[in-house]
Protein backbone atom coordinates (compact mmCIF):
# COMPACT_ATOMS: atom_id res chain seq x y z
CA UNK A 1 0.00 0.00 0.00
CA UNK A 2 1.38 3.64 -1.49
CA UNK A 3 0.89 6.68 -0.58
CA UNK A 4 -2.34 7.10 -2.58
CA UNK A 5 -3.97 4.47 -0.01
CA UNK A 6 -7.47 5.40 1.50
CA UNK A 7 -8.56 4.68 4.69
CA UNK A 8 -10.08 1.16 5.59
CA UNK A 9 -13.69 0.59 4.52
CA UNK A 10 -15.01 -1.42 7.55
CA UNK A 11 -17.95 -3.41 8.32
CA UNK A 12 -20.45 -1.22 7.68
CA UNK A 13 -19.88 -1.03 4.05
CA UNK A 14 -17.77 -4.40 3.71
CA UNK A 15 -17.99 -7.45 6.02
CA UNK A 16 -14.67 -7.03 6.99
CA UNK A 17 -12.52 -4.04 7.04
CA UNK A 18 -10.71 -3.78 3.24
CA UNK A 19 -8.01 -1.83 2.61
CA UNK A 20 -8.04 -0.05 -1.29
CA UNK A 21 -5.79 1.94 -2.69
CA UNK A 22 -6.96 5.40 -4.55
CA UNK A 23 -6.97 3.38 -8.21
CA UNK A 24 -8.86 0.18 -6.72
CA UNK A 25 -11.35 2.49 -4.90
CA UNK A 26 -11.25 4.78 -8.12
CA UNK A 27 -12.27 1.67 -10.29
CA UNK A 28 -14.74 0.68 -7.68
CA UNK A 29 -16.72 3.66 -7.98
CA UNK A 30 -16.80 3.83 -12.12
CA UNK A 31 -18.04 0.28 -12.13
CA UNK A 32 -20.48 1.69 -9.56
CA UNK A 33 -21.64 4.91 -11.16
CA UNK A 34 -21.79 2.26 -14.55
CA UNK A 35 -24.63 -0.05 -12.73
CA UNK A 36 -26.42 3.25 -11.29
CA UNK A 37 -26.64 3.76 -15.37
CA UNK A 38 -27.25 0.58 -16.45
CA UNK A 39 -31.34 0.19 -15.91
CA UNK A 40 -31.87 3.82 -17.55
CA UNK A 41 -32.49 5.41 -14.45
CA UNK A 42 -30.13 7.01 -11.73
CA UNK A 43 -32.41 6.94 -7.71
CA UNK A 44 -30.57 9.44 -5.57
CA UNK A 45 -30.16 6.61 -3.17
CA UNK A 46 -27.97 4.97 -5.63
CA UNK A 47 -26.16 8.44 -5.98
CA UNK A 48 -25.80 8.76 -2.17
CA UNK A 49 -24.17 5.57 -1.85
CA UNK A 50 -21.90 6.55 -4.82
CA UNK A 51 -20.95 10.14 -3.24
CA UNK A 52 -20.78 8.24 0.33
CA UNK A 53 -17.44 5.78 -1.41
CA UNK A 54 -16.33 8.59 -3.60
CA UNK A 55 -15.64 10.99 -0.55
CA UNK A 56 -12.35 8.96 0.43
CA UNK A 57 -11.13 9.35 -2.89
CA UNK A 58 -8.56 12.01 -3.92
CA UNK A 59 -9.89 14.09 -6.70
CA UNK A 60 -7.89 13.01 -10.01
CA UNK A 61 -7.43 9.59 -9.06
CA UNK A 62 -7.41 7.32 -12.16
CA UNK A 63 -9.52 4.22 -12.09
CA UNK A 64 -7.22 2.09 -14.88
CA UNK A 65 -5.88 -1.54 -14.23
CA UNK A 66 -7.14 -4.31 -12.56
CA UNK A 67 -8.14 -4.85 -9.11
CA UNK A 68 -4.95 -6.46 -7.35
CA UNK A 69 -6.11 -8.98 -5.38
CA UNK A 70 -8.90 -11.19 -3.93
CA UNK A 71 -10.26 -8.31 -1.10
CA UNK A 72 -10.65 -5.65 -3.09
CA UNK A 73 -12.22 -7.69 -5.94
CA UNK A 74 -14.96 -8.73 -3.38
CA UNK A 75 -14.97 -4.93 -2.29
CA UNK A 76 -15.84 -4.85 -5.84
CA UNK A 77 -18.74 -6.81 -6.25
CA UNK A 78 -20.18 -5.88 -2.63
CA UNK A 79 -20.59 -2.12 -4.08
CA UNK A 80 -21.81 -3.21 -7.14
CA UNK A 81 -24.26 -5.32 -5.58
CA UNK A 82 -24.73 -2.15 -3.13
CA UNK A 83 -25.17 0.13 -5.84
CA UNK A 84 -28.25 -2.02 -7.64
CA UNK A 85 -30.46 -2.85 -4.63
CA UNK A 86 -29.98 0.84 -3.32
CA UNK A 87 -33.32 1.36 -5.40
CA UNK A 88 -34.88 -2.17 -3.74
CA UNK A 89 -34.71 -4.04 -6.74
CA UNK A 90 -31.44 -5.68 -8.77
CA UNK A 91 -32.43 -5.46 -12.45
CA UNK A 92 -31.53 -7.90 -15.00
CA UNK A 93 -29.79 -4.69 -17.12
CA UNK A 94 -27.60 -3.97 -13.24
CA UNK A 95 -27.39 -7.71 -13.45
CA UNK A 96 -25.75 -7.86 -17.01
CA UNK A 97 -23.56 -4.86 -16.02
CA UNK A 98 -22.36 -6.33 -13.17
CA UNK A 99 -21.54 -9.81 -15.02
CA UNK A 100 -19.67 -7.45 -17.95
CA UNK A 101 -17.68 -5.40 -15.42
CA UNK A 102 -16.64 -8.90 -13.36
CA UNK A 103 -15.76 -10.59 -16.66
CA UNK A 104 -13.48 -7.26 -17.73
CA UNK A 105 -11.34 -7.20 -14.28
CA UNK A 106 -11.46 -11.28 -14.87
CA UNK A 107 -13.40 -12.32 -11.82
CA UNK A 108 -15.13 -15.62 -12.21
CA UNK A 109 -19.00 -15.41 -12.87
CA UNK A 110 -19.41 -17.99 -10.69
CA UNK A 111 -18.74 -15.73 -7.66
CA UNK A 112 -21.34 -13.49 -8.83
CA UNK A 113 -24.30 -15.34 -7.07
CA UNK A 114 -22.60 -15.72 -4.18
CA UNK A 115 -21.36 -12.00 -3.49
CA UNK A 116 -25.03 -10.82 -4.64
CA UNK A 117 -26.95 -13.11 -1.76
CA UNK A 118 -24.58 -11.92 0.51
CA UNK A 119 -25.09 -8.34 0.10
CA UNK A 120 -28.91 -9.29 0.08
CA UNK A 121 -28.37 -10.45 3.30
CA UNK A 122 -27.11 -7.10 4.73
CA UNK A 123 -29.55 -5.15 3.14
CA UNK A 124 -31.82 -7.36 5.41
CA UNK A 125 -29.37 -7.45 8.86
CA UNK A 126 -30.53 -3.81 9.81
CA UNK A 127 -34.16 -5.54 10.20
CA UNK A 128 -32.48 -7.88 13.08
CA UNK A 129 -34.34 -8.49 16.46
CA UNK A 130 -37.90 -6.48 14.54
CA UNK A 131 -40.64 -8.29 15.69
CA UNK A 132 -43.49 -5.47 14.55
CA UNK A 133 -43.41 -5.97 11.05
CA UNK A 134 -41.78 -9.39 10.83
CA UNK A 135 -44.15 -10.11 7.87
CA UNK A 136 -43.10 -7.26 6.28
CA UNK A 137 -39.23 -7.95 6.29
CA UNK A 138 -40.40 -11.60 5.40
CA UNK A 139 -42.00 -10.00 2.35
CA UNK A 140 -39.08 -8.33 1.35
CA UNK A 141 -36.74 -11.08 1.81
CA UNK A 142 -38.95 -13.07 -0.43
CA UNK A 143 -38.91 -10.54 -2.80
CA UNK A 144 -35.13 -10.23 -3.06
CA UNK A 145 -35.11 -13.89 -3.82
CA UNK A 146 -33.86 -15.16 -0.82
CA UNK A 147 -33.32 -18.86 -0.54
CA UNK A 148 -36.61 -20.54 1.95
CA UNK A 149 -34.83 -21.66 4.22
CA UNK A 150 -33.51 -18.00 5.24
CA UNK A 151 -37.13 -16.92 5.11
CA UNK A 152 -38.20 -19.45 7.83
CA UNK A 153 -35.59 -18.49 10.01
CA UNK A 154 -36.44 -15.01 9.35
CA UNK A 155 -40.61 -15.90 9.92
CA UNK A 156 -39.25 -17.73 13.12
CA UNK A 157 -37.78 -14.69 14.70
CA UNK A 158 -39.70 -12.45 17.08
């Protein structure tokens, strides 16, 4: 880590502290402003989260190369994911975005599934220990296409 390093993202953007350097985090948030495109429509939550990343970048910073290693490729796909469901729903166009922008900083597709449900399922942890509109986080759990078994554990919780 240079000079150009940022500070760590921790938990509450990542599920582990990451440390990027200004070009990863610089590539991180054109591949995010590229999904905020990518249905036709920009929400100013999607925005927000955008500004929110870009604030730890210094101005100027070029977002050219790939992403050097494993972290900060899941970093990667986290703020993608991030950046889709801001609105409440991931699109098939955000979808096919996503899958293009993996494929171009060679991450396997087959980690795309996997990084998706798991940002899902943070979107979802600020709902923990509700028991007044269970139903209603059941709802939306089911609607993000969460696999049954998480939405019986999440019905079973009061």
């Amino acid at each position: 880590m240079d000079d150009t390093s940022i500070r760590p993202l921790g938990p509450d953007w990542f599920r582990a502290p990451v440390q990027l350097d200004a070009r990863s985090a610089s590539i991180i948030a054109t591949g995010m402003r590229a999904v905020a495109r990518a249905d036709g429509v920009i929400h100013q939550r999607e925005l927000n989260l955008i500004a929110s990343f870009e604030a730890s970048i210094p101005a100027g910073t070029a977002a050219s190369g790939k992403l050097d290693d494993v972290d900060a490729e899941d970093a990667f796909l986290w703020s993608l994911y991030m950046t889709a469901l801001a609105d409440g729903v991931i699109s098939d166009a955000e979808r096919d975005c996503i899958a293009e922008l993996a494929d171009t900083h060679g991450i396997d597709k087959d980690r795309l599934g996997a990084a998706e449900l798991e940002v899902k399922r943070k979107f979802l942890s600020v709902f923990a220990g509700v028991s007044f509109f269970r139903d209603s986080v059941v709802r939306v759990a089911k609607d993000l296409g969460l696999p049954e078994s998480e939405l019986e554990a999440l019905a079973q919780e009061a």
